[in-house]
Protein backbone atom coordinates (compact mmCIF):
# COMPACT_ATOMS: atom_id res chain seq x y z
CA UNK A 1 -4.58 -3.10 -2.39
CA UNK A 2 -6.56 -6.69 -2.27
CA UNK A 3 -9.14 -5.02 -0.04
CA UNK A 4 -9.74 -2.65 -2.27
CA UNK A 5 -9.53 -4.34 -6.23
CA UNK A 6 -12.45 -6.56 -4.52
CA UNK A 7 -14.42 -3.50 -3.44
CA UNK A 8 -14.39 -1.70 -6.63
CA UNK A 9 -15.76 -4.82 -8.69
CA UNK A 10 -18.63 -5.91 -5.90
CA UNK A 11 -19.48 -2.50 -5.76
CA UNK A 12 -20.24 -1.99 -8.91
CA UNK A 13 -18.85 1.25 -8.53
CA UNK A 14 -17.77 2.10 -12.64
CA UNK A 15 -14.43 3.17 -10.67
CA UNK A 16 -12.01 1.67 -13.55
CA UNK A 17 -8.54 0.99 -11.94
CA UNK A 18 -4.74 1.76 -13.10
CA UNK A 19 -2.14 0.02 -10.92
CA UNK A 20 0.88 2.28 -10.21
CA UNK A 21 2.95 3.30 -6.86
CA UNK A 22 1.56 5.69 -4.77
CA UNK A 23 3.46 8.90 -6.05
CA UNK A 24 2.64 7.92 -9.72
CA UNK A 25 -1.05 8.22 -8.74
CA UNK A 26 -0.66 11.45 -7.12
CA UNK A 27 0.97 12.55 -9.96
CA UNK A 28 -2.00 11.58 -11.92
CA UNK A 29 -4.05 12.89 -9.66
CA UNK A 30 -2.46 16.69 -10.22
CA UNK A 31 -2.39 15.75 -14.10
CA UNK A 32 -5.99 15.72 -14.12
CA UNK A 33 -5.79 12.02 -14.97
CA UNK A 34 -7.64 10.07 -12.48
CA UNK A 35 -10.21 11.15 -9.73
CA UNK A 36 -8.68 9.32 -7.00
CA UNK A 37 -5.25 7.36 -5.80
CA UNK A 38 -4.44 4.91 -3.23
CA UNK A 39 -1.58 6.24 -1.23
CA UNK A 40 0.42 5.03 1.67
CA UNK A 41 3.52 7.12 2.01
CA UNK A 42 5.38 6.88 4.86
CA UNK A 43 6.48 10.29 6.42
CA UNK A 44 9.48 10.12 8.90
CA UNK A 45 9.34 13.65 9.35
CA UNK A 46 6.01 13.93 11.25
CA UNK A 47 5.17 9.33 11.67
CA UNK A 48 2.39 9.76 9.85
CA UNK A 49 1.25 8.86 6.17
CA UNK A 50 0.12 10.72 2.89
CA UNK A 51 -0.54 14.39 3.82
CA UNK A 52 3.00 16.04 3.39
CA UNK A 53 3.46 14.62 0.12
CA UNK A 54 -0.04 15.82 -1.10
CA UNK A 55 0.81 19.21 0.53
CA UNK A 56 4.13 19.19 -1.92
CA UNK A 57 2.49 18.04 -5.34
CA UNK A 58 1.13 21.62 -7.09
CA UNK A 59 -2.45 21.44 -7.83
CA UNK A 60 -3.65 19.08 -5.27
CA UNK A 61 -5.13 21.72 -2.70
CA UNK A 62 -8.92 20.84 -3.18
CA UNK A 63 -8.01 16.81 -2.13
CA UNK A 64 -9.77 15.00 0.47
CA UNK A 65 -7.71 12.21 2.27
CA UNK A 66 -10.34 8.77 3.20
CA UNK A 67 -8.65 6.44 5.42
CA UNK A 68 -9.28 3.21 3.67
CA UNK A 69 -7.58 1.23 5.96
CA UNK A 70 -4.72 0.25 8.19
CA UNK A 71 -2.36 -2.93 7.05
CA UNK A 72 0.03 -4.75 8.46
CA UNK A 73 3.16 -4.56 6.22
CA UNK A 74 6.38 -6.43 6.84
CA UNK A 75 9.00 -9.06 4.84
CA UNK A 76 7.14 -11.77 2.82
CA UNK A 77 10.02 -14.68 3.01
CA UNK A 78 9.26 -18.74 2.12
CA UNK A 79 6.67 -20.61 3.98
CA UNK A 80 8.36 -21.63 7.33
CA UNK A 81 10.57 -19.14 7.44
CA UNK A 82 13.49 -21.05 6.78
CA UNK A 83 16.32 -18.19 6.39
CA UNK A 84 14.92 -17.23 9.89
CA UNK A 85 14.49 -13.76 9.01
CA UNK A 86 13.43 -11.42 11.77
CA UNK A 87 13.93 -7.94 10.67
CA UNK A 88 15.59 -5.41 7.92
CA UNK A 89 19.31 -6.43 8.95
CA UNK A 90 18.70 -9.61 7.99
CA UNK A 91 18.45 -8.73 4.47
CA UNK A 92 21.64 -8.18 4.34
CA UNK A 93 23.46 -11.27 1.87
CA UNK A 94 19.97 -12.20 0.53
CA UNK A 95 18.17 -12.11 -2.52
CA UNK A 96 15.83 -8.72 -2.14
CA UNK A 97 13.12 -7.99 -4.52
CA UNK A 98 12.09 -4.21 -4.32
CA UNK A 99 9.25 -2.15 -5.45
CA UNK A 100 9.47 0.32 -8.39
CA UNK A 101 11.21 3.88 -7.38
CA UNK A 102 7.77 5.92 -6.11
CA UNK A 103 5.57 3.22 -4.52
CA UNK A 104 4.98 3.57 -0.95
CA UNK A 105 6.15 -0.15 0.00
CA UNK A 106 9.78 1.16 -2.03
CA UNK A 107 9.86 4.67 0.42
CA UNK A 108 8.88 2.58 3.38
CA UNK A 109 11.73 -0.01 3.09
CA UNK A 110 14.49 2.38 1.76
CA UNK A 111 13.23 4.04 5.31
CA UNK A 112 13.55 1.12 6.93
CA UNK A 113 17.05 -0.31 5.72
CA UNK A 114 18.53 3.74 6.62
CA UNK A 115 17.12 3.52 9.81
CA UNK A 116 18.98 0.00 10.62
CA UNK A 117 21.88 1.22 8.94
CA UNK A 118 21.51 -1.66 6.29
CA UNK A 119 20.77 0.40 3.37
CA UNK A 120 24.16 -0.12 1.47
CA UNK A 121 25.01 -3.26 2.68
CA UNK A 122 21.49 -5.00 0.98
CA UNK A 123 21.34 -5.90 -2.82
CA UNK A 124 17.82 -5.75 -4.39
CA UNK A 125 16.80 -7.07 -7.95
CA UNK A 126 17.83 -4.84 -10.66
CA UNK A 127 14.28 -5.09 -12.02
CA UNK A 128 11.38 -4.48 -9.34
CA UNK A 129 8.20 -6.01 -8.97
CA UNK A 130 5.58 -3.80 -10.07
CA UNK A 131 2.35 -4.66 -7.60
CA UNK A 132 2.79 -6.97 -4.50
CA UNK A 133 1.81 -10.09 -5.87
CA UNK A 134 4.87 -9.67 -8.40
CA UNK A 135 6.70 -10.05 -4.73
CA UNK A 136 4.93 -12.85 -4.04
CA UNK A 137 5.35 -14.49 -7.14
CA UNK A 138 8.85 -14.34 -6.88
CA UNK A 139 9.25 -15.72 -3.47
CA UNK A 140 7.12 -18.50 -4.23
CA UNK A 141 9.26 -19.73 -7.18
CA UNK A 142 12.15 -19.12 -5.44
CA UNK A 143 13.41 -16.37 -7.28
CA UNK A 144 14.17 -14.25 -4.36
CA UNK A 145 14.66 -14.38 -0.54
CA UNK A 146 11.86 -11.58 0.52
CA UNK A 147 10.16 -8.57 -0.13
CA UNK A 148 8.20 -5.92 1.70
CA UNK A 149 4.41 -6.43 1.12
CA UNK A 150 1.14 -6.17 3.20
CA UNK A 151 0.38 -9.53 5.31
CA UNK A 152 -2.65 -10.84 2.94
CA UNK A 153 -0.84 -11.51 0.28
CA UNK A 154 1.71 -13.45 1.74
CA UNK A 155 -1.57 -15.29 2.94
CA UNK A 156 -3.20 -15.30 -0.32
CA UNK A 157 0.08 -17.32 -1.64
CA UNK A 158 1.11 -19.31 1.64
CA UNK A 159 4.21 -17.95 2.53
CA UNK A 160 5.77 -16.35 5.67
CA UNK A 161 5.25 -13.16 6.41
CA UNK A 162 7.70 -10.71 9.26
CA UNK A 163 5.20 -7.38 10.75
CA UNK A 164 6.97 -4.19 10.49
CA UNK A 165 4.78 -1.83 10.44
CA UNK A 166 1.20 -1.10 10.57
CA UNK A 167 0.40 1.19 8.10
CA UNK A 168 -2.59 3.66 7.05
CA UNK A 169 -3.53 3.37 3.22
CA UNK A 170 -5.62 6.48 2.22
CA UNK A 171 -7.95 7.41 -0.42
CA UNK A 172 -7.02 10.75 -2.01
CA UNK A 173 -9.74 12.11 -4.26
CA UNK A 174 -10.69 15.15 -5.69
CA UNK A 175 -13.40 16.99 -3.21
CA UNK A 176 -16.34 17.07 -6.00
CA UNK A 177 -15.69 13.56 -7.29
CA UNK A 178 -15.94 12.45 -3.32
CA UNK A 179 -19.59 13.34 -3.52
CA UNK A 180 -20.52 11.74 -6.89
CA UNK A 181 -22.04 8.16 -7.32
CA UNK A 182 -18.79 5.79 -8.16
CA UNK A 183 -17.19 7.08 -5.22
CA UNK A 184 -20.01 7.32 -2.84
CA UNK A 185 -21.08 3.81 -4.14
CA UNK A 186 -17.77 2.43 -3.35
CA UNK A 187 -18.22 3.82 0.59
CA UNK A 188 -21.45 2.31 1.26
CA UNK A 189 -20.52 -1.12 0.54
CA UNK A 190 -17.32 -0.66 2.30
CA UNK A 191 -19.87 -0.26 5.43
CA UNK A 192 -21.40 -3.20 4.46
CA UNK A 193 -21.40 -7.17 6.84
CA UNK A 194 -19.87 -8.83 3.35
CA UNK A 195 -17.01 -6.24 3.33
CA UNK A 196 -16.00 -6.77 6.91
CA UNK A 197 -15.69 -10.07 6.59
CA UNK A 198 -13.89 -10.17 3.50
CA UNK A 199 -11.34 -7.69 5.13
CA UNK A 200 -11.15 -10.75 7.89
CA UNK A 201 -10.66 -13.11 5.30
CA UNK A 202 -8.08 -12.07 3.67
CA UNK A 203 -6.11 -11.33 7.33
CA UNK A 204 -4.14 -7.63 8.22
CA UNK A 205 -6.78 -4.84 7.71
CA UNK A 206 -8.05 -3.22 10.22
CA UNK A 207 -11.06 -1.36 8.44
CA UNK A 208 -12.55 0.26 11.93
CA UNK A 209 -12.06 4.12 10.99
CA UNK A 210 -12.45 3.26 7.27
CA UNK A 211 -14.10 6.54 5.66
CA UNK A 212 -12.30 8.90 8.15
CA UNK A 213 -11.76 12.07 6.96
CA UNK A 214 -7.74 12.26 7.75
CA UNK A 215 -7.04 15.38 5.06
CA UNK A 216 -9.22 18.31 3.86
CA UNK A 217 -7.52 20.35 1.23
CA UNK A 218 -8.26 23.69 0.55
CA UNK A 219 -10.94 25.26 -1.91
């Protein structure tokens, strides 16, 4: 997340980062390998985001779930728009790049393409992109025809960008590292004039209920 990869540096927070999908960082999180993860997770069987797959990972029953903040995800296509793409079916006979296997963006549009009934009728890249501005990359140099990513990084690189959905990206983090410094560090400048207006620069967060409590695992 752009929002957050500022954060973390102007904060000073110590917080170093890895950058996997959203599973792989649960996964770490029940590993013991990393105090917190940046999930968003789509859930079709209740609409909402992150908590059923933390519920299904053994070990993670003493995580808290921070709303970080709500994005607007969608199809990053060329600027202009030029393959007039509106939706998911019209994916279908164009050059798709996906996310790795695990990462929420990769659940979300596999979701998605089922729902339209699309799903087998779209060819993606046999290699993914690994982060969202591997997406953007490749639609900028005209490797590929779109990609599902949040809207401010199709801003950050001037291309189009389709809404789909407006998502919730959560902070999951183990309940005692919630209280220490780097984490508590990282929350106070997220309240913080500069960090609004960053989240307004870089356009698609909505960061009102940032540091809501959406998940409280058990002891």
């Amino acid at each position: 997340d752009p929002l957050l990869d500022w954060a973390l540096r102007e904060s000073r927070s110590g917080l170093a980062t890895v950058y996997e999908g959203s599973l792989a960082g649960l996964e770490k999180l029940s590993g013991g390998q990393a105090q917190a993860a940046g999930v968003h997770i789509f859930e079709p069987e209740n609409g909402g985001w992150n908590r059923v797959h933390i519920a299904r990972i053994p070990g993670l029953t003493s995580i808290v779930l921070v709303e970080w903040a709500r994005r607007q995800q969608g199809l990053v296509v060329a600027a202009g728009n030029p393959l007039d793409i509106v939706d998911v079916t019209d994916l279908v006979g164009r050059r798709v790049i996906p996310r790795q296997e695990g990462a929420g963006s990769h659940v979300l549009l596999h979701h998605l393409m089922e729902k339209a009934g699309v799903i087998e009728a779209v060819a993606m890249f046999d290699t993914p992109a690994s982060n969202e501005t591997d997406v953007a990359h490749a639609i900028a140099g005209g490797k590929a025809d779109a990609g599902l990513a949040i809207e401010s990084v199709a801003h950050q690189f001037g291309l189009g960008f389709v809404p789909l959905v407006r998502e919730r990206f959560d902070l999951a983090v183990w309940r005692h590292a919630y209280f220490e410094d780097p984490f508590q560090r990282l929350l106070a400048f997220a309240r913080s004039a500069r960090f609004t207006e960053r989240a307004a620069e870089l356009g698609g967060y909505d960061v009102t209920e940032l540091g809501t409590i959406q998940f409280n695992g058990q002891r």
